[in-house]
PDB file of N, CA and C in Angstrom:
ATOM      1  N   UNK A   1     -24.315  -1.405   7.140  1.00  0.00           N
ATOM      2  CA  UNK A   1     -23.635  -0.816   6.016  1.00  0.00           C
ATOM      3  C   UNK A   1     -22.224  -1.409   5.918  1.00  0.00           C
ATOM      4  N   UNK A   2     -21.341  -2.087   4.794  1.00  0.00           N
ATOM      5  CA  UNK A   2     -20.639  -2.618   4.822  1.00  0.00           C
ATOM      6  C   UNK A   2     -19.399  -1.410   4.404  1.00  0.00           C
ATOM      7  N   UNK A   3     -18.545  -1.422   4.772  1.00  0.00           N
ATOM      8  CA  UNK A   3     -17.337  -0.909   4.632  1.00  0.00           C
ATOM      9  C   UNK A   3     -16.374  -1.149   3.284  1.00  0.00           C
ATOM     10  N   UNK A   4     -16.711  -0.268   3.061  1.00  0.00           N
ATOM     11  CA  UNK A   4     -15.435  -0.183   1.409  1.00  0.00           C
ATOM     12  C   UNK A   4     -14.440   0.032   1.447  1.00  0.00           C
ATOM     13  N   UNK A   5     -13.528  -0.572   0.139  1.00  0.00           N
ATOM     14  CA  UNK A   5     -12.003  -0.344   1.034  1.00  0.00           C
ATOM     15  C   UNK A   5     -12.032   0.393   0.179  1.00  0.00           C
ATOM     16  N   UNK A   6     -10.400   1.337   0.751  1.00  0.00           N
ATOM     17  CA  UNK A   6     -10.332   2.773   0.098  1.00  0.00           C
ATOM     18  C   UNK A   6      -9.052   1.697  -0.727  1.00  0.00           C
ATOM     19  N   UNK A   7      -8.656   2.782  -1.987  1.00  0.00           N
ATOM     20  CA  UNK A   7      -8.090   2.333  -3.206  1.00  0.00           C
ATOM     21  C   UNK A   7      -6.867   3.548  -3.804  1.00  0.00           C
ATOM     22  N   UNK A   8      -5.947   3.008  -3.224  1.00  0.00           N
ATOM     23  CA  UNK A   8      -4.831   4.588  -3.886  1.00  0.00           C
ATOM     24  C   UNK A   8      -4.041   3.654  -5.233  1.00  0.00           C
ATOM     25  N   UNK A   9      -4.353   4.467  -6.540  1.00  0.00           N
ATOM     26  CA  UNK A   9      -2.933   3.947  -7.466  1.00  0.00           C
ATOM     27  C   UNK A   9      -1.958   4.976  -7.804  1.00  0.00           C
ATOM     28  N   UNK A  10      -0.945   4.633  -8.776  1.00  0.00           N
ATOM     29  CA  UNK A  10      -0.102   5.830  -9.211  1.00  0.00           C
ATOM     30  C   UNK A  10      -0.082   4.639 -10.169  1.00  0.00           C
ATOM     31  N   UNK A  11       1.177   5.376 -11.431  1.00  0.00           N
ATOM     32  CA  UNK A  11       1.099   4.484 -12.669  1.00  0.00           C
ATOM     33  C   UNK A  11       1.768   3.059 -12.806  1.00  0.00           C
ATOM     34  N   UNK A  12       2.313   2.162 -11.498  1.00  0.00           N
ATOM     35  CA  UNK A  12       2.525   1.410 -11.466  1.00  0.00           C
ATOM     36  C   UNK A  12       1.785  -0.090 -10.652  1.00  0.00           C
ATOM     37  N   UNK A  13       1.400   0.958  -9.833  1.00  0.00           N
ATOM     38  CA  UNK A  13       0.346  -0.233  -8.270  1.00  0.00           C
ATOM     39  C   UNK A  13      -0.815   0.514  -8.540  1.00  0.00           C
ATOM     40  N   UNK A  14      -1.900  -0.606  -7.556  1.00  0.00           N
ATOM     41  CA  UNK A  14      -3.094  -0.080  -7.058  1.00  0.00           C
ATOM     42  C   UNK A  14      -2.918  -0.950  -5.753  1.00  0.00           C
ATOM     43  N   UNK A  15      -3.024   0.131  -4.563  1.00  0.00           N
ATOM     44  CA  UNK A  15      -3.107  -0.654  -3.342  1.00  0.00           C
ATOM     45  C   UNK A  15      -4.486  -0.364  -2.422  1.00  0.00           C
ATOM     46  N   UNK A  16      -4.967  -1.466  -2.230  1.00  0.00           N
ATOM     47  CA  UNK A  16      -6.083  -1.039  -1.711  1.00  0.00           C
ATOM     48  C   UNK A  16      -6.131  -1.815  -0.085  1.00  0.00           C
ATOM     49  N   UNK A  17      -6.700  -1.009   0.667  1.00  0.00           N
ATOM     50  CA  UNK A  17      -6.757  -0.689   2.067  1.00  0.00           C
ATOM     51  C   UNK A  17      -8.454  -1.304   2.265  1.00  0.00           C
ATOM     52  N   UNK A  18      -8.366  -2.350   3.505  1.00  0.00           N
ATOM     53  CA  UNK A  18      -9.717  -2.480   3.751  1.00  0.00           C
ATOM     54  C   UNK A  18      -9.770  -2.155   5.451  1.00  0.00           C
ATOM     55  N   UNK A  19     -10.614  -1.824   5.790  1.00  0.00           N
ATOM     56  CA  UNK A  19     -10.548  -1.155   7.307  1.00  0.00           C
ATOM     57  C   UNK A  19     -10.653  -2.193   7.840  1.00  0.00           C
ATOM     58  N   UNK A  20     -12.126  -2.913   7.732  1.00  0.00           N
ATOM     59  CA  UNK A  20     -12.843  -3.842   8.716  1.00  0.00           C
ATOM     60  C   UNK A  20     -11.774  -5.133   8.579  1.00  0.00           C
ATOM     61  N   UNK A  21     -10.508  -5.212   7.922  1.00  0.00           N
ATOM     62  CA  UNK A  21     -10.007  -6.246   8.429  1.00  0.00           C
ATOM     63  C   UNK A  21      -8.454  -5.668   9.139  1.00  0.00           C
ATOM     64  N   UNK A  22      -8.296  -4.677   9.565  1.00  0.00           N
ATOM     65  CA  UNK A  22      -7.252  -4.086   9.589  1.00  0.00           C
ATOM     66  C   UNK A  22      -6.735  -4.170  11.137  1.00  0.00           C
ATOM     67  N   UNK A  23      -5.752  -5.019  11.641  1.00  0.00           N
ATOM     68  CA  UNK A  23      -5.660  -5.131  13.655  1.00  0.00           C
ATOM     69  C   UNK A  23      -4.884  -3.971  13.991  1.00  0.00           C
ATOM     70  N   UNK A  24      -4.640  -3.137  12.987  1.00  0.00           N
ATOM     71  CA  UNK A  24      -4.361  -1.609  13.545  1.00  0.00           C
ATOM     72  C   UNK A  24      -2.509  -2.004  14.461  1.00  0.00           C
ATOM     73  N   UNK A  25      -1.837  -2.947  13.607  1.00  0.00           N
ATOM     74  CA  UNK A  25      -0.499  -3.518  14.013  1.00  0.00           C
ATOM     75  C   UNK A  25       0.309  -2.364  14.132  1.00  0.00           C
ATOM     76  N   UNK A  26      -0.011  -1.387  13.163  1.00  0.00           N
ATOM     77  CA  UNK A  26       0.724   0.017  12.330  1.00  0.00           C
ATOM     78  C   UNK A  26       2.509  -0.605  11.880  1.00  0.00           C
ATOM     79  N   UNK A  27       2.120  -1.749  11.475  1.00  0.00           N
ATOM     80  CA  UNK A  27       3.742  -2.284  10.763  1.00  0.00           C
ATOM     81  C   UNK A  27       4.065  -1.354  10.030  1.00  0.00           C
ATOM     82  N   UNK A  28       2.731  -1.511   8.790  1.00  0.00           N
ATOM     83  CA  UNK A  28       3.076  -0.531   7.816  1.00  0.00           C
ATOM     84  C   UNK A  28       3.414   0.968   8.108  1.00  0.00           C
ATOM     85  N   UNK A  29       2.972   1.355   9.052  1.00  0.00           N
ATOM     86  CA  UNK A  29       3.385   2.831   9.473  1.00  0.00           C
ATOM     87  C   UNK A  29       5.131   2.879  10.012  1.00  0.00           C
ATOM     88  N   UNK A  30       5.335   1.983  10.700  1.00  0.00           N
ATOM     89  CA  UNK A  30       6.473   2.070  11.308  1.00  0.00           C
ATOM     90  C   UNK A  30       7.502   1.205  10.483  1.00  0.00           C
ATOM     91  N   UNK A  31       7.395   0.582   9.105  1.00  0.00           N
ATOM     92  CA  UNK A  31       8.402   0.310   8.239  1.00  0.00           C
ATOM     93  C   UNK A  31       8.869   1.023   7.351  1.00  0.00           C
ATOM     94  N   UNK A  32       7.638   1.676   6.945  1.00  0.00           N
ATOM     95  CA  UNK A  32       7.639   2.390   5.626  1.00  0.00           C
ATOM     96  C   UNK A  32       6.775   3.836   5.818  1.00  0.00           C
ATOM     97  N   UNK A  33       7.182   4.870   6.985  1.00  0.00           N
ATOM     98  CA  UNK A  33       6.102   5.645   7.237  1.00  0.00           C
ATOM     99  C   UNK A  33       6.427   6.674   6.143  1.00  0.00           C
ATOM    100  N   UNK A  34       7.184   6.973   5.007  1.00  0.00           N
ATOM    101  CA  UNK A  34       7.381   7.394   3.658  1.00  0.00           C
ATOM    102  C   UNK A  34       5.941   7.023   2.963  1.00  0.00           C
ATOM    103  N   UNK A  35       4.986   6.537   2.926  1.00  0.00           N
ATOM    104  CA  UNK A  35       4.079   6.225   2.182  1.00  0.00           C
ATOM    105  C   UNK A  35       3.023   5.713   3.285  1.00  0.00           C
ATOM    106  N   UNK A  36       2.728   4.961   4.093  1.00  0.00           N
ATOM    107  CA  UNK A  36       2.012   4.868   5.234  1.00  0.00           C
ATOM    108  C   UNK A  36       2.031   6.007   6.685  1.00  0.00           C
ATOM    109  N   UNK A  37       1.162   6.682   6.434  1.00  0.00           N
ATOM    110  CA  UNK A  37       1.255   7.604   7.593  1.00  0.00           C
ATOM    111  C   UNK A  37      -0.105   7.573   8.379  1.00  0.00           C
ATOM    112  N   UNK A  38      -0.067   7.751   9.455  1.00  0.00           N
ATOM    113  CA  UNK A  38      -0.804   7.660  10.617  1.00  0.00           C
ATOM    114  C   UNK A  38      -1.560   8.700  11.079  1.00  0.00           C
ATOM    115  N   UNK A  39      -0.398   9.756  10.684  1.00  0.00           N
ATOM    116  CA  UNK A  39      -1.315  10.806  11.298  1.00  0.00           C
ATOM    117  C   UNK A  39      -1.817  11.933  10.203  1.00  0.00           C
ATOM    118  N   UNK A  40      -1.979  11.626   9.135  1.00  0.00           N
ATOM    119  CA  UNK A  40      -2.511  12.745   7.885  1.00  0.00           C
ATOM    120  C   UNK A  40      -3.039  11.445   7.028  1.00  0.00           C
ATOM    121  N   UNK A  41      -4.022  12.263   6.526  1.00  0.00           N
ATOM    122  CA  UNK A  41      -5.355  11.721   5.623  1.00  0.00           C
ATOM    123  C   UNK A  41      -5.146  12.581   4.376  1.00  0.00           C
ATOM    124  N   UNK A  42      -4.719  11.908   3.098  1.00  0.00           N
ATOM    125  CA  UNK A  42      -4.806  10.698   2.651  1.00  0.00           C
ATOM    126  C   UNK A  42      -3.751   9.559   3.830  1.00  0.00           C
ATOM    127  N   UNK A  43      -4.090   8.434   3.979  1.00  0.00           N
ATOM    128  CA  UNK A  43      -2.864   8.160   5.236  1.00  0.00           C
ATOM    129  C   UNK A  43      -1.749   7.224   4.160  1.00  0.00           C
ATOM    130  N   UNK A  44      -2.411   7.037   2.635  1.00  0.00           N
ATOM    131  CA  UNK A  44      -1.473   6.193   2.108  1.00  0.00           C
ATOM    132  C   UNK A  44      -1.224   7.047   0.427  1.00  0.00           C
ATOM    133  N   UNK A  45       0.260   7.591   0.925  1.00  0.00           N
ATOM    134  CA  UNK A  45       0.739   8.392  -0.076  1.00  0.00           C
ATOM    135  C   UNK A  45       1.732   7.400  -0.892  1.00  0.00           C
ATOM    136  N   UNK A  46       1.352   7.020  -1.570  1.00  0.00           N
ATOM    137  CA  UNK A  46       1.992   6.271  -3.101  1.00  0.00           C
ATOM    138  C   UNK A  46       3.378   6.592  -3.849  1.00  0.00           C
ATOM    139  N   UNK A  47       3.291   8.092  -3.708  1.00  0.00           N
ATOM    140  CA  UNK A  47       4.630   8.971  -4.445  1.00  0.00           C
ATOM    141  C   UNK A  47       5.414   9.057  -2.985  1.00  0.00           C
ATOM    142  N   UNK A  48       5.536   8.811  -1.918  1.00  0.00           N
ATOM    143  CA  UNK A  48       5.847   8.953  -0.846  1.00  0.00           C
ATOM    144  C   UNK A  48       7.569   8.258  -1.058  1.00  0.00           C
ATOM    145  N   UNK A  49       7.979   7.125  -1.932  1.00  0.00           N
ATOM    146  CA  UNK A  49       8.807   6.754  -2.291  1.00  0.00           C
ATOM    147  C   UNK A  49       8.537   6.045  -3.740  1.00  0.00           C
ATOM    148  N   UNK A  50      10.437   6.301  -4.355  1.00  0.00           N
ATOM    149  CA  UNK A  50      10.151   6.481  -5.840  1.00  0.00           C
ATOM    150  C   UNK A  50      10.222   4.485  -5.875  1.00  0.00           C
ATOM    151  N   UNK A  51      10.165   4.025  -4.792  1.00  0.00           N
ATOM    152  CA  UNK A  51      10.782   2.657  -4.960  1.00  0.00           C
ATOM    153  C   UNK A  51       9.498   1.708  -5.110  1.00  0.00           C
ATOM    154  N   UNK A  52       8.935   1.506  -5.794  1.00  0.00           N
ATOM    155  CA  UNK A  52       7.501   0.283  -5.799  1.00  0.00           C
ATOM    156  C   UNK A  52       7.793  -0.904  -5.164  1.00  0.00           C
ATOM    157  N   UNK A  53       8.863  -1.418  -5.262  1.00  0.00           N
ATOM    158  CA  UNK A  53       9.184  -2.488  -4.663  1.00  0.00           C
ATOM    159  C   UNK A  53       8.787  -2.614  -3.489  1.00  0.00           C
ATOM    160  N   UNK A  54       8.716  -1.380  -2.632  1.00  0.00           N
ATOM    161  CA  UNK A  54       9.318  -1.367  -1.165  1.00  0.00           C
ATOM    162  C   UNK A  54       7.637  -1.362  -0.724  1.00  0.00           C
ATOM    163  N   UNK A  55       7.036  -0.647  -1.665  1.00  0.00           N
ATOM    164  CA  UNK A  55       5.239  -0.578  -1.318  1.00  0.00           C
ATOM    165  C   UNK A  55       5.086  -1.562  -1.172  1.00  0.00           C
ATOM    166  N   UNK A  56       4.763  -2.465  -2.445  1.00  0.00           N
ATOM    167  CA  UNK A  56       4.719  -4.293  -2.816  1.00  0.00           C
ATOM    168  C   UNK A  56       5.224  -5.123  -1.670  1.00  0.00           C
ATOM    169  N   UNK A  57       6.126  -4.695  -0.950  1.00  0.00           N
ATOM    170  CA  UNK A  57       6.884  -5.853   0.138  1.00  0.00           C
ATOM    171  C   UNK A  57       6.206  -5.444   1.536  1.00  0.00           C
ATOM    172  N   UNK A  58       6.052  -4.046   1.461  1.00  0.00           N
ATOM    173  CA  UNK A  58       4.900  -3.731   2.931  1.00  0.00           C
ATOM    174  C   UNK A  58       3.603  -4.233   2.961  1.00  0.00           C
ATOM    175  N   UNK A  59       3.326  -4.121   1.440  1.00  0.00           N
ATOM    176  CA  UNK A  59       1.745  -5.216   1.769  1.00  0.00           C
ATOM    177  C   UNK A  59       1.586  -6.393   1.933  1.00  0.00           C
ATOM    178  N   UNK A  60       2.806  -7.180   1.768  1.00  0.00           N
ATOM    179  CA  UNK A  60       2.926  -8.302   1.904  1.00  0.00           C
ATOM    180  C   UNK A  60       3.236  -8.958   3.065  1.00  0.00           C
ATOM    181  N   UNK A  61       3.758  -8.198   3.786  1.00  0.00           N
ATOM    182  CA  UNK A  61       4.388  -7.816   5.375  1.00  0.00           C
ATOM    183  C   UNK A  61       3.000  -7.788   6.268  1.00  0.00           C
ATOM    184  N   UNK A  62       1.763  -7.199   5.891  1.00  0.00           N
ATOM    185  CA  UNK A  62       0.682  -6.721   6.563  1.00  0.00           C
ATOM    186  C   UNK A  62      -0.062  -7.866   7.570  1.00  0.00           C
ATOM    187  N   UNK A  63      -0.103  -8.032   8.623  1.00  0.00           N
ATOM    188  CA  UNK A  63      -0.158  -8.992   9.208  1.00  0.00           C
ATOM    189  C   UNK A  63      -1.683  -9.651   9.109  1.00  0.00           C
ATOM    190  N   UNK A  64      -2.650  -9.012   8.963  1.00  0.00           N
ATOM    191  CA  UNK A  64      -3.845  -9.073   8.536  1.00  0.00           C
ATOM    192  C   UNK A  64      -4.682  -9.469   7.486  1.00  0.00           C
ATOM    193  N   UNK A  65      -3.767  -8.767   6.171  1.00  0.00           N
ATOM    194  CA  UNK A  65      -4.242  -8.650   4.727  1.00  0.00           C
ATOM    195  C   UNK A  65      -5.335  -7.719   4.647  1.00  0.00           C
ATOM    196  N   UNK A  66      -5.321  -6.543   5.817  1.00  0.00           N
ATOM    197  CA  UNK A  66      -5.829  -5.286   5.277  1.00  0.00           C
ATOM    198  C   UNK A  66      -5.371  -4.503   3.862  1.00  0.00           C
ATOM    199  N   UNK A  67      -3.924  -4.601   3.644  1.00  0.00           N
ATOM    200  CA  UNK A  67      -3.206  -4.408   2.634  1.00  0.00           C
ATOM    201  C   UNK A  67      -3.163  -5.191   1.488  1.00  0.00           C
ATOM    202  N   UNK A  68      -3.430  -4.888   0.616  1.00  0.00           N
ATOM    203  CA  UNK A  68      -3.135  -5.558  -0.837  1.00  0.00           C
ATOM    204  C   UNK A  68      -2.945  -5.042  -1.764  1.00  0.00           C
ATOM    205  N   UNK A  69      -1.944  -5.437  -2.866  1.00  0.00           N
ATOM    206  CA  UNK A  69      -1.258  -4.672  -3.716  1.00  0.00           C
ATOM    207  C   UNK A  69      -1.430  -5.094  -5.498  1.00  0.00           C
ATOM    208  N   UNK A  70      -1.809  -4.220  -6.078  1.00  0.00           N
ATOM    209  CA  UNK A  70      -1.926  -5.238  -7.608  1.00  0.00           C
ATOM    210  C   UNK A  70      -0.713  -4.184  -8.586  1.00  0.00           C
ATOM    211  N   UNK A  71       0.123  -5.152  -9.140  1.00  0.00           N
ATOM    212  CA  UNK A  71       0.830  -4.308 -10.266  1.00  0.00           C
ATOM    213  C   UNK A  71       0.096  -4.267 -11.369  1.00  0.00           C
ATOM    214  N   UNK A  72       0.236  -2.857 -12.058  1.00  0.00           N
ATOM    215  CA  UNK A  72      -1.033  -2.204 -12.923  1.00  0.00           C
ATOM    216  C   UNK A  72      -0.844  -2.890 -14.818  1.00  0.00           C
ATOM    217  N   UNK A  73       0.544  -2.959 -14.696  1.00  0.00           N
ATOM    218  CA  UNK A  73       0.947  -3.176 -16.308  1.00  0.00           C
ATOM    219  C   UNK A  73       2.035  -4.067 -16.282  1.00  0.00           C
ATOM    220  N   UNK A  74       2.764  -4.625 -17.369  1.00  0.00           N
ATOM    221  CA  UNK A  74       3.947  -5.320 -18.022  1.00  0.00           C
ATOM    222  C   UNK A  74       4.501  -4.262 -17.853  1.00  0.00           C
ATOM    223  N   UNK A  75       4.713  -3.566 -18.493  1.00  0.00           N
ATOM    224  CA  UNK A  75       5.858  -1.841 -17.631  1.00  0.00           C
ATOM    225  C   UNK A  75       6.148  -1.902 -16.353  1.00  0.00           C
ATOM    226  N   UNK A  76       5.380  -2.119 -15.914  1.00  0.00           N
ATOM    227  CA  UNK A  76       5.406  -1.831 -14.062  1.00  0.00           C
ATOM    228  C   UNK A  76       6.128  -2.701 -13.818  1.00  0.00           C
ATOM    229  N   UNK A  77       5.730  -4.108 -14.282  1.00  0.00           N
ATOM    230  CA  UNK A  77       6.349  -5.322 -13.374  1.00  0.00           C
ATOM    231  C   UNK A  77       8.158  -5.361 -13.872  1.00  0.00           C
ATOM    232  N   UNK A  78       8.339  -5.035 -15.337  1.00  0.00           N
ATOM    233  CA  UNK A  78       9.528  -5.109 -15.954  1.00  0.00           C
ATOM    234  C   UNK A  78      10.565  -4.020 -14.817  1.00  0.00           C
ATOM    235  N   UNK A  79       9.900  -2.975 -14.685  1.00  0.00           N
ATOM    236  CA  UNK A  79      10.272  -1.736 -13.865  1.00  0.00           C
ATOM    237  C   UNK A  79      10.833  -1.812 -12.347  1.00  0.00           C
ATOM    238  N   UNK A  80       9.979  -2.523 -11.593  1.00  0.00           N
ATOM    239  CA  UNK A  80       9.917  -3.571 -10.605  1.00  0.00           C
ATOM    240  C   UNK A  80      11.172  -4.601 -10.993  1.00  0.00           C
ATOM    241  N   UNK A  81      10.838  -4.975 -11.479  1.00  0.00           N
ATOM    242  CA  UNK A  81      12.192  -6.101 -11.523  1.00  0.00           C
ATOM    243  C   UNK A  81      13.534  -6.220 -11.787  1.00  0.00           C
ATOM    244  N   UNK A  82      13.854  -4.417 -12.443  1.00  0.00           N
ATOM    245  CA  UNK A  82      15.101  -4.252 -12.719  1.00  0.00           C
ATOM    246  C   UNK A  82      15.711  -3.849 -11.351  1.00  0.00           C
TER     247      UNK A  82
END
């Protein structure tokens, strides 16, 4: 049975989480544990900070590429960039 990745958005990102590639580094927990948390399920809270940027730069950070991040709209990215 293959493993699905789980998928959190809010109205700017969609970040989606894949397990089976994940080395369990917990960067993301320990950079940004405002939105990556470890020990409560959902473990990736989105509204956790009002800053998108900071989501976007932790997935990029992810040593694996368990993490990946898509901006949702032209709003978002304009939003993002100010």
């Amino acid at each position: 049975m293959e493993i699905q990745p789980n998928i959190f958005s809010n109205s700017d990102i969609t970040v989606t989480y894949e397990p089976k590639l994940c080395i369990n580094a917990e960067r993301c927990a320990r950079e940004l544990s405002e939105v990556f948390r470890t020990s409560v399920i959902p473990w990736i809270k989105l509204d956790g900070t009002n800053d998108t940027k900071k989501i976007i730069n932790q997935c990029k950070r992810c040593p694996s590429g368990a993490l990946q991040c898509t901006i949702k709209n032209k709003a978002a990215i304009n939003k993002i960039a100010s």
